[in-house]
C-alpha atoms as a PDB file:
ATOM      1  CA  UNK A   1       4.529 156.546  31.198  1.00  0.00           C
ATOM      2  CA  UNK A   2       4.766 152.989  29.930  1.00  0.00           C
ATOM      3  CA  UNK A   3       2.568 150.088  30.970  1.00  0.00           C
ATOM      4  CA  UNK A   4       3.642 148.479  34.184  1.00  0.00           C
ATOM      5  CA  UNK A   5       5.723 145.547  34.064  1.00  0.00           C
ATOM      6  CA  UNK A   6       4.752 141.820  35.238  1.00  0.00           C
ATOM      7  CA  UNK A   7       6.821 138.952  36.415  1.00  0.00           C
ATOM      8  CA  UNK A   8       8.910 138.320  33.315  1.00  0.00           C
ATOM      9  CA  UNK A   9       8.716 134.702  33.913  1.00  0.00           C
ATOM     10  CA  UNK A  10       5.027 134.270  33.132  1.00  0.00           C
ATOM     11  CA  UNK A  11       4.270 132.034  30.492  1.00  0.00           C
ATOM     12  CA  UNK A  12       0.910 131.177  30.452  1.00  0.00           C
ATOM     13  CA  UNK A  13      -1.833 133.585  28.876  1.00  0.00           C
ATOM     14  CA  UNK A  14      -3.680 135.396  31.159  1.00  0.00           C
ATOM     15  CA  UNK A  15      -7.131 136.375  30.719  1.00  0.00           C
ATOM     16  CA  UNK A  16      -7.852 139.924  31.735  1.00  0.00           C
ATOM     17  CA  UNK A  17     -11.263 139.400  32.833  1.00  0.00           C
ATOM     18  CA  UNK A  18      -9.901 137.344  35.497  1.00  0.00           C
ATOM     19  CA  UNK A  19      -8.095 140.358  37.013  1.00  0.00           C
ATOM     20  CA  UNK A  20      -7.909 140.785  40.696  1.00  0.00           C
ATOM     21  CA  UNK A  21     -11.302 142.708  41.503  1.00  0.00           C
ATOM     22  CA  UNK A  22     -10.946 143.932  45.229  1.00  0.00           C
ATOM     23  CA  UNK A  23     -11.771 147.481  44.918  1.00  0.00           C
ATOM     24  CA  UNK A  24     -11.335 150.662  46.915  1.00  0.00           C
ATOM     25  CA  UNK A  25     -12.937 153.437  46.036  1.00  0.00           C
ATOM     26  CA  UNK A  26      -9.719 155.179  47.106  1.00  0.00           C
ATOM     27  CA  UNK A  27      -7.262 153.708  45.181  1.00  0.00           C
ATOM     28  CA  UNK A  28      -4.063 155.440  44.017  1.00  0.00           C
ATOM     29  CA  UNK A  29      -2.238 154.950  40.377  1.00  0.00           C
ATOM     30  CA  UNK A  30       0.569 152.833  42.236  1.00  0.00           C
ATOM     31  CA  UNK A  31      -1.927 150.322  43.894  1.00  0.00           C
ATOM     32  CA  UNK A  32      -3.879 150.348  41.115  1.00  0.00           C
ATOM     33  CA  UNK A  33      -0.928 149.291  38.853  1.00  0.00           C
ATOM     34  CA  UNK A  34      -0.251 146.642  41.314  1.00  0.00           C
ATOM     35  CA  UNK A  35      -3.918 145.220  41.405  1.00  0.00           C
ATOM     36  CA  UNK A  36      -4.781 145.390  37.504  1.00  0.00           C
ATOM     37  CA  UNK A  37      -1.419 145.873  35.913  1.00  0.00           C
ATOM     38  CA  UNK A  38      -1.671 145.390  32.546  1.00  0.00           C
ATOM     39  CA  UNK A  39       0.971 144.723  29.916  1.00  0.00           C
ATOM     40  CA  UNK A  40       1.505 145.454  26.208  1.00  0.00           C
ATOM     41  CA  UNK A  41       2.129 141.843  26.006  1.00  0.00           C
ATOM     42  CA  UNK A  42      -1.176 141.126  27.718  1.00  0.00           C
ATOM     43  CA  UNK A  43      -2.839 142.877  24.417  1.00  0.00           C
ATOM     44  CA  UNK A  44      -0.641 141.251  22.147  1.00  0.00           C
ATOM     45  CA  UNK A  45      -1.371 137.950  23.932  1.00  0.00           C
ATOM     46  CA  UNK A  46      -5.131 138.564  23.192  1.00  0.00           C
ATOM     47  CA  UNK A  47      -4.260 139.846  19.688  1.00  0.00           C
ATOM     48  CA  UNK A  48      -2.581 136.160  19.012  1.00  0.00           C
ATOM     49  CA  UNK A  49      -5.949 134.239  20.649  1.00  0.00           C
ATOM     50  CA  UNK A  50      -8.298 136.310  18.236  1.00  0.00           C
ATOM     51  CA  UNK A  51      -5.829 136.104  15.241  1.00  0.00           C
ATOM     52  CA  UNK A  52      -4.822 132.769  14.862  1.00  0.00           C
ATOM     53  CA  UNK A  53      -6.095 131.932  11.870  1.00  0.00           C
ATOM     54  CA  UNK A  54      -4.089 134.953  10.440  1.00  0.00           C
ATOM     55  CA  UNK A  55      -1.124 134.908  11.794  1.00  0.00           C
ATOM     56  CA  UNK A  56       1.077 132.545   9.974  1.00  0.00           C
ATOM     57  CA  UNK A  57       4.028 131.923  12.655  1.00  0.00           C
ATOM     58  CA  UNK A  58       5.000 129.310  14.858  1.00  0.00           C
ATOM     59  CA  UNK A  59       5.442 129.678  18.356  1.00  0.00           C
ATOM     60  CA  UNK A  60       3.407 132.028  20.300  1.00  0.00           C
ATOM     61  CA  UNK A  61       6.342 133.313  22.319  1.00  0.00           C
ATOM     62  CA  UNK A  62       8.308 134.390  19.257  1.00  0.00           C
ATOM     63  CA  UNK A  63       4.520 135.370  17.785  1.00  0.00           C
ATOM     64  CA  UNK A  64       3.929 138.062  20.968  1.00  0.00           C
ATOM     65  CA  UNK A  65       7.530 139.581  20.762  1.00  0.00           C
ATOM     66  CA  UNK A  66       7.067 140.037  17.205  1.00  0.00           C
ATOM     67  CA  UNK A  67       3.541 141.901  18.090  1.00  0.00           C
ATOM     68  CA  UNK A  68       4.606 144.102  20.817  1.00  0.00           C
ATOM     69  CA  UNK A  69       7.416 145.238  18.359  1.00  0.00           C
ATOM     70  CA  UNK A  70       5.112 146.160  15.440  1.00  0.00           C
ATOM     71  CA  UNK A  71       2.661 147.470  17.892  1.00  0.00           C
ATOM     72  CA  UNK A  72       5.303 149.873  19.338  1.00  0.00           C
ATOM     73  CA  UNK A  73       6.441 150.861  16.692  1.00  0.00           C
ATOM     74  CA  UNK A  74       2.885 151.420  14.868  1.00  0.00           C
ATOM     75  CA  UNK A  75       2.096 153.807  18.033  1.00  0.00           C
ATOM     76  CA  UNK A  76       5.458 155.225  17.889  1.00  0.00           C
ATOM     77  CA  UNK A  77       4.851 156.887  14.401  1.00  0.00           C
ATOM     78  CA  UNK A  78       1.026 157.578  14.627  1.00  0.00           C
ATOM     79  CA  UNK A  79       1.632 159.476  17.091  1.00  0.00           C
ATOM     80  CA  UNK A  80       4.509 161.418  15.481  1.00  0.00           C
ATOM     81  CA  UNK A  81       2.597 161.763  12.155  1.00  0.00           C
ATOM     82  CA  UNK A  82      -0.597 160.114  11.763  1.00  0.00           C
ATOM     83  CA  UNK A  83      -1.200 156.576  10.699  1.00  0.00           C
ATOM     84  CA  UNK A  84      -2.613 157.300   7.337  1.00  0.00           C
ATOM     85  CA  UNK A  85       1.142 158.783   7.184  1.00  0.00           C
ATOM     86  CA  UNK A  86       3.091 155.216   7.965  1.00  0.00           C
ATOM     87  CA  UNK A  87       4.423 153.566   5.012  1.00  0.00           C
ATOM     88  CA  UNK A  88       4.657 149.970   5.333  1.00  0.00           C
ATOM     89  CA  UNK A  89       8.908 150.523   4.706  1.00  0.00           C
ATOM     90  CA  UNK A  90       8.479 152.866   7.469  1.00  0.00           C
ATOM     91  CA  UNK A  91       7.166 150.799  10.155  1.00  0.00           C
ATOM     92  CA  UNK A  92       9.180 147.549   9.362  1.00  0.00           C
ATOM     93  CA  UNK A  93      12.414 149.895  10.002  1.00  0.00           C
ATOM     94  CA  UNK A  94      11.004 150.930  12.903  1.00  0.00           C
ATOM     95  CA  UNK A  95      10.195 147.510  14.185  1.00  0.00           C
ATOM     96  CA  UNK A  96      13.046 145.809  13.561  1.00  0.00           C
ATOM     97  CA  UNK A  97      11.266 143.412  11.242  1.00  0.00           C
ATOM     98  CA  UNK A  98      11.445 142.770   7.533  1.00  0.00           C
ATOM     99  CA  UNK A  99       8.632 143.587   5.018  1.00  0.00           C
ATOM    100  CA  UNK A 100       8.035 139.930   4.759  1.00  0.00           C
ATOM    101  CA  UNK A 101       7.695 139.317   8.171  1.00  0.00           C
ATOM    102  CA  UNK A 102       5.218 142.133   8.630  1.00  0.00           C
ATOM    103  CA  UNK A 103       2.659 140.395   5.703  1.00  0.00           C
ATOM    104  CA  UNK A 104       3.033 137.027   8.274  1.00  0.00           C
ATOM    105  CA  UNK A 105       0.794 139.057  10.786  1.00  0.00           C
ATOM    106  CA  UNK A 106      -1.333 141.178   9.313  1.00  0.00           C
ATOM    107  CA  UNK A 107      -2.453 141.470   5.781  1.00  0.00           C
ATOM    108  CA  UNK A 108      -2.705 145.706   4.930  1.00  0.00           C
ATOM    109  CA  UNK A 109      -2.756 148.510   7.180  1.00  0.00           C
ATOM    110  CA  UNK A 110      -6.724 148.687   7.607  1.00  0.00           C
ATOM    111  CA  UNK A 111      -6.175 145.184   9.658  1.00  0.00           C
ATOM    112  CA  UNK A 112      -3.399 146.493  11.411  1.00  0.00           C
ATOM    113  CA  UNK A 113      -5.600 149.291  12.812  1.00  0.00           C
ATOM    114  CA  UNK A 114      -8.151 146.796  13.532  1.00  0.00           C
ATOM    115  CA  UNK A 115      -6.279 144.888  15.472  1.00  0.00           C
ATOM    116  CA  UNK A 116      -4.984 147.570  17.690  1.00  0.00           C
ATOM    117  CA  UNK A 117      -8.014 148.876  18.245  1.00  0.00           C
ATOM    118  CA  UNK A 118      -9.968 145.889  19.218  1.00  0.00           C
ATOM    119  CA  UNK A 119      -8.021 144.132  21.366  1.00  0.00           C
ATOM    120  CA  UNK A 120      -7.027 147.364  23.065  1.00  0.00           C
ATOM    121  CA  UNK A 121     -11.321 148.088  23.428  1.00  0.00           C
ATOM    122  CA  UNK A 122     -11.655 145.142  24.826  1.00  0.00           C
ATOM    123  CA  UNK A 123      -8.965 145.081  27.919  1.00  0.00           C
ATOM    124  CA  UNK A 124     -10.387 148.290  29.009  1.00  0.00           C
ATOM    125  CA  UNK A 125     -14.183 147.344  28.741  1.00  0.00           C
ATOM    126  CA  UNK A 126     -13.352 144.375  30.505  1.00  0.00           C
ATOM    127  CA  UNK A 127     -11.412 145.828  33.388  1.00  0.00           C
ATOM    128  CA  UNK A 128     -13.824 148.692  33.856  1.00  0.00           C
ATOM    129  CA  UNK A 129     -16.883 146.795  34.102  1.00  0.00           C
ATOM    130  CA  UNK A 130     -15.244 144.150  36.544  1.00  0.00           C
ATOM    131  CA  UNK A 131     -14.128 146.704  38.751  1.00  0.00           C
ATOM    132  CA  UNK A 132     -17.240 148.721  38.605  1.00  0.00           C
ATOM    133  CA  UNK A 133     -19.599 145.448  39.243  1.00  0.00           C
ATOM    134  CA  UNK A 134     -17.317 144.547  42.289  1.00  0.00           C
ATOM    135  CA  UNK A 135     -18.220 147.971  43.999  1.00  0.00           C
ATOM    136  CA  UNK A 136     -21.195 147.983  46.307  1.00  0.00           C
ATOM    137  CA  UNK A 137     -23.232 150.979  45.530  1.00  0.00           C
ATOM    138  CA  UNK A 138     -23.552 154.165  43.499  1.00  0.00           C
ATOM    139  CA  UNK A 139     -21.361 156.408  44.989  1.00  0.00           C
ATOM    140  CA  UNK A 140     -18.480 153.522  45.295  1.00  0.00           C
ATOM    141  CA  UNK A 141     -19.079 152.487  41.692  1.00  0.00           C
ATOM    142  CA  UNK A 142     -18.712 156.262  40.511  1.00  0.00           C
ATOM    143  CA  UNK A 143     -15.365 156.767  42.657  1.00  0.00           C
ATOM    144  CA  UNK A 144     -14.191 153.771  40.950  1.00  0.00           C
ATOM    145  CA  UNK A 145     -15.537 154.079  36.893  1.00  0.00           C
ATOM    146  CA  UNK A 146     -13.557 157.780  37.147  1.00  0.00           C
ATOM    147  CA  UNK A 147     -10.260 155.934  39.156  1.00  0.00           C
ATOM    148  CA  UNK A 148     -10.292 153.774  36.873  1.00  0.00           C
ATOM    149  CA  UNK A 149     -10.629 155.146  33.485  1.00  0.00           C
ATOM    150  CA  UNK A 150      -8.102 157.446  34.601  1.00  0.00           C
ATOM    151  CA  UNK A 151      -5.307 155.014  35.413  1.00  0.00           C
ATOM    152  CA  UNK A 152      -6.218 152.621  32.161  1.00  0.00           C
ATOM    153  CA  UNK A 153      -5.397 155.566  30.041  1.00  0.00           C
ATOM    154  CA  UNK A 154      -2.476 156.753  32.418  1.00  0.00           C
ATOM    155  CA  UNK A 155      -1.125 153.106  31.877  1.00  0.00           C
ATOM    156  CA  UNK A 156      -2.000 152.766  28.397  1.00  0.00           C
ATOM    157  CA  UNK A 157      -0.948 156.041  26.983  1.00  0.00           C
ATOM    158  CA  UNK A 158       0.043 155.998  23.882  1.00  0.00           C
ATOM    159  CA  UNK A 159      -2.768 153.355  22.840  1.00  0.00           C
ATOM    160  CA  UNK A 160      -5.283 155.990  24.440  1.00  0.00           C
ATOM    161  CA  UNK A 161      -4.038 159.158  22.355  1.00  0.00           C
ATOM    162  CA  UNK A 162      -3.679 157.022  19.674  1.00  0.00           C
ATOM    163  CA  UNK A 163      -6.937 155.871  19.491  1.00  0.00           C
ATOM    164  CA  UNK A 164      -8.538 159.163  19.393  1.00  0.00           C
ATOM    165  CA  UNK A 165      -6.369 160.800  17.020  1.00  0.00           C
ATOM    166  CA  UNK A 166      -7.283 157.982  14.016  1.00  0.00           C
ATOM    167  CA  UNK A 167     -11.009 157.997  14.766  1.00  0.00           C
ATOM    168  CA  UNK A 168     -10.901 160.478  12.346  1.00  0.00           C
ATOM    169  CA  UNK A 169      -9.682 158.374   9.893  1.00  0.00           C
ATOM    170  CA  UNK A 170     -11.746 155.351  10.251  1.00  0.00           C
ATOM    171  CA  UNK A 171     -14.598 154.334   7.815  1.00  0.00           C
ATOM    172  CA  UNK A 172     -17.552 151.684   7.745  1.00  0.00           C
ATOM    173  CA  UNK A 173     -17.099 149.092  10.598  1.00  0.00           C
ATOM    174  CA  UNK A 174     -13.751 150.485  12.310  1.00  0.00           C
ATOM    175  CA  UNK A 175     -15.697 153.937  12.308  1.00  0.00           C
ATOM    176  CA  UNK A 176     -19.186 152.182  13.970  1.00  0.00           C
ATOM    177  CA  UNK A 177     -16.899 150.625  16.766  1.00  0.00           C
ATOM    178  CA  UNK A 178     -15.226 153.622  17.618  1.00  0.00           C
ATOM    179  CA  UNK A 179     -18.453 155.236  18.271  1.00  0.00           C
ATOM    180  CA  UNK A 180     -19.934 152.630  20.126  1.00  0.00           C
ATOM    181  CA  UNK A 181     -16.536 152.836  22.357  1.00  0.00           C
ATOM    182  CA  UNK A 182     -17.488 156.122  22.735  1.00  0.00           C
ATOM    183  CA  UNK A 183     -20.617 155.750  23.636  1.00  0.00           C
ATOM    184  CA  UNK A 184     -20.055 152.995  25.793  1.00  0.00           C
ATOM    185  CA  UNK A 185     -18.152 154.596  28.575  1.00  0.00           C
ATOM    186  CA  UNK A 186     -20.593 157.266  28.654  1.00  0.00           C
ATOM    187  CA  UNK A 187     -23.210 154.812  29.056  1.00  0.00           C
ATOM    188  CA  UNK A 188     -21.638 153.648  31.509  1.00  0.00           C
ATOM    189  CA  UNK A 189     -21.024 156.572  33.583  1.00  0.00           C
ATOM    190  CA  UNK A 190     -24.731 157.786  33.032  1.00  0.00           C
ATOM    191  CA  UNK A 191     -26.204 153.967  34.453  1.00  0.00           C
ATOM    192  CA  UNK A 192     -24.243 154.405  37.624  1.00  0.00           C
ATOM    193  CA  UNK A 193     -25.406 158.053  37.972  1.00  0.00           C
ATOM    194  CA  UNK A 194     -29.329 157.051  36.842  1.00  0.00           C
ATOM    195  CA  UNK A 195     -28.876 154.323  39.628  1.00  0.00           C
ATOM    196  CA  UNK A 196     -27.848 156.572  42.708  1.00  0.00           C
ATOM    197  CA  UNK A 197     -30.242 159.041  41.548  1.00  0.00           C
ATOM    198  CA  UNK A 198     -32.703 156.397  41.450  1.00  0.00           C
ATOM    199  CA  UNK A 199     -31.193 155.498  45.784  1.00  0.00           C
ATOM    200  CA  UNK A 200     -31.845 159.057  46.509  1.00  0.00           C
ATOM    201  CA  UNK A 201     -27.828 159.139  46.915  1.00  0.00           C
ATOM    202  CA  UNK A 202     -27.236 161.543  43.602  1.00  0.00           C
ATOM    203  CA  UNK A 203     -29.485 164.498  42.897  1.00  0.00           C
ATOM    204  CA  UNK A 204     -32.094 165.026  40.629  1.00  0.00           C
ATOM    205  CA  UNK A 205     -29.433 166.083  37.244  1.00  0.00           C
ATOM    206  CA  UNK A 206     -29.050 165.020  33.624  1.00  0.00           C
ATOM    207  CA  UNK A 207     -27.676 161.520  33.998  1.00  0.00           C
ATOM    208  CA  UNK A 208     -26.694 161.540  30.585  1.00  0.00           C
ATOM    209  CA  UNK A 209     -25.184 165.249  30.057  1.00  0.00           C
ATOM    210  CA  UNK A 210     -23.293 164.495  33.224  1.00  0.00           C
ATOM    211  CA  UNK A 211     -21.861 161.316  31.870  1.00  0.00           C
ATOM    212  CA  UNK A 212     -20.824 163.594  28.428  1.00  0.00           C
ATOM    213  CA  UNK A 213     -18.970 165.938  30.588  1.00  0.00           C
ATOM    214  CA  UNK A 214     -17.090 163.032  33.040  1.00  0.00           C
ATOM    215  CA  UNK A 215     -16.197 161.478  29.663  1.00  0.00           C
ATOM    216  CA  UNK A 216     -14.627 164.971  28.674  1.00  0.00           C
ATOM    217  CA  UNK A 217     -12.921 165.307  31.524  1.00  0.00           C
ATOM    218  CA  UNK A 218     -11.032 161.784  31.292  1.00  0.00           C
ATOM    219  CA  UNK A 219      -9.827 162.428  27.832  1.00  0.00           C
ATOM    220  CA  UNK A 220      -8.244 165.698  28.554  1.00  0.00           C
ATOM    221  CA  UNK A 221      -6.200 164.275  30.690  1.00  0.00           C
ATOM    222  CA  UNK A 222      -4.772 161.735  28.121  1.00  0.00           C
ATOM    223  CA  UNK A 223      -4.782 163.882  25.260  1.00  0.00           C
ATOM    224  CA  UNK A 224      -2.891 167.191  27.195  1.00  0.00           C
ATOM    225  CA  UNK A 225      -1.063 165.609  29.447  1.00  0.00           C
ATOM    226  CA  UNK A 226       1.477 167.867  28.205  1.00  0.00           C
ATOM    227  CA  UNK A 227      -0.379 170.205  30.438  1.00  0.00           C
ATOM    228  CA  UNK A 228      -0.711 169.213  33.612  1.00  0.00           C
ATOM    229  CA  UNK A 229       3.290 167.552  33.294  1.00  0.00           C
ATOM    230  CA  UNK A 230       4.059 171.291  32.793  1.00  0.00           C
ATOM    231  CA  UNK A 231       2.180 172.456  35.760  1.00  0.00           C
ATOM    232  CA  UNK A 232       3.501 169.089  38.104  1.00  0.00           C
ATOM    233  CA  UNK A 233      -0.229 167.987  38.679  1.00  0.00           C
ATOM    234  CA  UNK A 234      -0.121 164.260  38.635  1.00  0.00           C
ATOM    235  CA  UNK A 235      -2.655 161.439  37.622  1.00  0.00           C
ATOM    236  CA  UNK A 236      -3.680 161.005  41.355  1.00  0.00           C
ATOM    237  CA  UNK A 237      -4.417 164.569  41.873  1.00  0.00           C
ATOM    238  CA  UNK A 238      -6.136 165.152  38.342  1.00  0.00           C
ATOM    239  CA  UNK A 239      -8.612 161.961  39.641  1.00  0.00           C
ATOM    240  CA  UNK A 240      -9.286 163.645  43.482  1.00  0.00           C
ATOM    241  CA  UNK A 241     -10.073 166.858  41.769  1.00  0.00           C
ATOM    242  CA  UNK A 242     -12.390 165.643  39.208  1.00  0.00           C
ATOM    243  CA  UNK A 243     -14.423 163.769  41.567  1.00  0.00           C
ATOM    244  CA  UNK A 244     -14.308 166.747  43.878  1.00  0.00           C
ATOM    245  CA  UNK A 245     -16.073 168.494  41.283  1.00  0.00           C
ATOM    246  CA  UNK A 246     -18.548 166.016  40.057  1.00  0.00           C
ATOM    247  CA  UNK A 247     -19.628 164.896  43.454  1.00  0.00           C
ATOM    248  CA  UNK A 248     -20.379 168.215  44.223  1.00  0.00           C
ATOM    249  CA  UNK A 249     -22.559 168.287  41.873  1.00  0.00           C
ATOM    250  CA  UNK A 250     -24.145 165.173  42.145  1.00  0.00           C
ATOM    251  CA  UNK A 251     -23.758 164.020  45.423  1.00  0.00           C
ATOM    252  CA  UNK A 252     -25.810 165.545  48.456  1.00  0.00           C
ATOM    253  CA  UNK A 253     -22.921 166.695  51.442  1.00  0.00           C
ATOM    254  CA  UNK A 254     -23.713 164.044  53.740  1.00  0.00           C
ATOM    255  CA  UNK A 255     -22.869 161.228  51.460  1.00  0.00           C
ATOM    256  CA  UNK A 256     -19.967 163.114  50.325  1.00  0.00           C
ATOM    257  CA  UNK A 257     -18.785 162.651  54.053  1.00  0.00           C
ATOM    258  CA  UNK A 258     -18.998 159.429  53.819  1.00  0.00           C
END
């Protein structure tokens, strides 16, 4: 599923972190997209901002179509056969774009990669943690960190899977921030569950063995999606039943109610 689509006459760059944040712990993939959609041309956008020094074209218009074709087309064939696999020839076929114009964006491959990963790190760090501060306690903010890690990588496929897949590859820096991504989320996941534990909401469990296994959970949806398409389960569905099953773990039956 691609990323959902925004009025096509907005101009102006829009900060992510300035996202609607009403919340419902409830919330379905539709709403969701509604409330926080987010496009490719919101990362490429961002990509522009952090990249300006670099990026030796005028016009930022012409600048973020140009993007969002190389970055399509970059996901496109990693996830075919493997980044490490792209020839520069290769991807400027695919995007439409000559060799030359390529070199005006990005100088090798390696800052290619880096620039798809960061910028796509930072939207989703960004949108989870506004969303998650916005809820009101423990049990809200879990229902909501699962929701919506869910629907970022249901609305951001292909960046998702892609993601994963080339951690492999990565060395030195690109390799440290992938595992602090990593990391991250779980942290994140363990705080909320160390705090309700902390309310006498949660029960007395490993906060942080709990957050490994949530974690897990998320990514098979995105990387087998295959899967559940095959079976008809859908993204809303995969999210009820996952929280079914960690909140009755967690989560003593009279908050559960609730």
């Amino acid at each position: 599923m691609g990323l959902s689509k925004l009025a096509k006459n907005r101009k102006e760059p829009r900060d992510v972190a300035t996202l609607q944040t009403v919340v419902s712990d409830a919330i379905n993939f539709d709403e969701f997209q509604k409330l926080v959609g987010v496009t490719r041309q919101d990362l490429c956008r961002e990509t522009l901002a952090a990249h300006r020094k670099v990026i030796r074209i005028k016009g930022d218009e012409r600048a973020i179509r140009n993007l969002e074709r190389i970055f399509n087309a970059a996901l496109r064939i990693s996830n075919a056969s493997g980044f490490q696999a792209m020839s520069m020839r290769k991807l400027s076929k695919e995007a439409g774009l000559s060799m030359g114009a390529l070199y005006a964006y990005f100088s090798s491959k390696d800052e290619l990669l880096a620039m798809l990963q960061d910028q796509g790190r930072g939207i989703v760090s960004r949108i989870l943690s506004d969303r998650i501060q916005a809820a009101a306690d423990p049990l809200s903010k879990l229902r909501i960190a699962v929701r919506t890690h869910l629907y970022l990588t249901e609305s951001m496929h292909a960046w998702f899977f892609f993601s994963y897949m080339e951690a492999k590859n990565l060395t030195g820096s690109e390799r440290e921030k992938a595992i602090r991504s990593e990391l991250q989320t779980e942290a994140m996941f363990e705080e909320i569950l160390e705090q309700g534990r902390e309310k006498g909401i949660f029960a007395p469990r490993d906060c942080r063995l709990t957050a490994s296994v949530i974690k897990a959970l998320v990514q098979d949806w995105y990387l087998k999606r295959w899967k559940y398409r095959q079976r008809k389960i859908s993204v809303d569905q995969y999210a009820d039943h996952i929280l079914e099953m960690v909140e009755s773990f967690v989560v003593g039956r009279d908050e559960r109610l609730n």
